[in-house]
Protein backbone atom coordinates (compact mmCIF):
# COMPACT_ATOMS: atom_id res chain seq x y z
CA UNK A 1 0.38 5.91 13.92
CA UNK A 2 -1.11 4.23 11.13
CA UNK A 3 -2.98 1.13 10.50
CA UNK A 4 -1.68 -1.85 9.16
CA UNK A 5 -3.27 -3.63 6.30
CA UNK A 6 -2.06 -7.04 5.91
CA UNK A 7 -2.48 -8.09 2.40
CA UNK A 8 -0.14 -10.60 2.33
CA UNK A 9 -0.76 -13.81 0.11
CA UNK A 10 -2.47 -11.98 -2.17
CA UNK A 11 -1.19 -11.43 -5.83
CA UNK A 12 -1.50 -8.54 -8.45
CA UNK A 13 -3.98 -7.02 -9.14
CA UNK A 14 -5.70 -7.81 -5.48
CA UNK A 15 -3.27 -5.70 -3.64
CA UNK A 16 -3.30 -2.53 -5.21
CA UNK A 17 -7.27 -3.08 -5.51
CA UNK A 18 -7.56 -3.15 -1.83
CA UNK A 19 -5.50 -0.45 -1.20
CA UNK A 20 -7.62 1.89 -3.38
CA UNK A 21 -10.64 0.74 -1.19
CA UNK A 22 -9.03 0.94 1.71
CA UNK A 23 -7.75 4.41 1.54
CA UNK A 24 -10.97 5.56 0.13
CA UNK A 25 -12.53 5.50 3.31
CA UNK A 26 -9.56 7.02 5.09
CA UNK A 27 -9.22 11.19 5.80
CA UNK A 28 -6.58 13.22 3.83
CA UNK A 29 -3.35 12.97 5.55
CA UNK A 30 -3.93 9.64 7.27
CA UNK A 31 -1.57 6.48 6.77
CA UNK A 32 -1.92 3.24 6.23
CA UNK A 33 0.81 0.55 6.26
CA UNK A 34 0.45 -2.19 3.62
CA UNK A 35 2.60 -5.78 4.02
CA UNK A 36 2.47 -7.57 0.90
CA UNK A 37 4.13 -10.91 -0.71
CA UNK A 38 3.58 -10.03 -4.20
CA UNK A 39 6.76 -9.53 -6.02
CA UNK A 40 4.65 -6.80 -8.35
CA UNK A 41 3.43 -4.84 -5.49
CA UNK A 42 7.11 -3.13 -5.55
CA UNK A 43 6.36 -1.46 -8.58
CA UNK A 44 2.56 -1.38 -8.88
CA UNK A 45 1.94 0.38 -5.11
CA UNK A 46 4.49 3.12 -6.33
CA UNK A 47 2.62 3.54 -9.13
CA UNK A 48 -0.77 3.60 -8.27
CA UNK A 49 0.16 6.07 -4.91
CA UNK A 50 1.49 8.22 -8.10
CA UNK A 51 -1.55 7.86 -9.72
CA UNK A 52 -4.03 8.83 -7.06
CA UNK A 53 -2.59 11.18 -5.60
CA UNK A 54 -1.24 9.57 -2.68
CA UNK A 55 2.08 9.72 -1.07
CA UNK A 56 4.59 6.88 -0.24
CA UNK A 57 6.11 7.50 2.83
CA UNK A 58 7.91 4.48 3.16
CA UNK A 59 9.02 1.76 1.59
CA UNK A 60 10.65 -1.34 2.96
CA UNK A 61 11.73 -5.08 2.13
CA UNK A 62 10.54 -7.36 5.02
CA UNK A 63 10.96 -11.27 5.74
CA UNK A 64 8.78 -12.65 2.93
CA UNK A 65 7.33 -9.19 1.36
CA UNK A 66 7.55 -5.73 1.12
CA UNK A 67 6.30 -3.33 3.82
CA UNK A 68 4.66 0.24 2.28
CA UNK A 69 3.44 2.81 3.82
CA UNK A 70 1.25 5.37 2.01
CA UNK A 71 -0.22 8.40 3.40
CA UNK A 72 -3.77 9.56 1.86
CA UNK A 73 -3.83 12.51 -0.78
């Protein structure tokens, strides 16, 4: 199970800012699920998980955002 992170309202670069902090306190292997409203975060969560090191697991339109959900590298 992970935990969600609800980022929602938030636009670029907040989102993928967070995230970074977010996962740094998390083990290798854990997930977290981010919800997000910023139109950007479909391209920049990709590419920051790429970046890091971290895999996306999952990544899903929902009513109003996107859903991601990215599992610590």
């Amino acid at each position: 199970m992970s935990e969600i992170y609800d980022l929602r309202g938030l636009n670029c670069p907040l989102p993928v800012l967070k995230t970074r902090k977010r996962l740094q306190s998390m083990r290798i292997g854990e997930r977290l699920t981010v919800e997000t409203t910023d139109p950007l975060a479909v391209l920049d969560i990709p590419a920051f998980c790429q970046e890091d090191g971290h895999r996306l697991v999952d990544s899903t339109s929902v009513d109003g955002g996107h859903r991601f959900v990215i599992e610590k590298g």
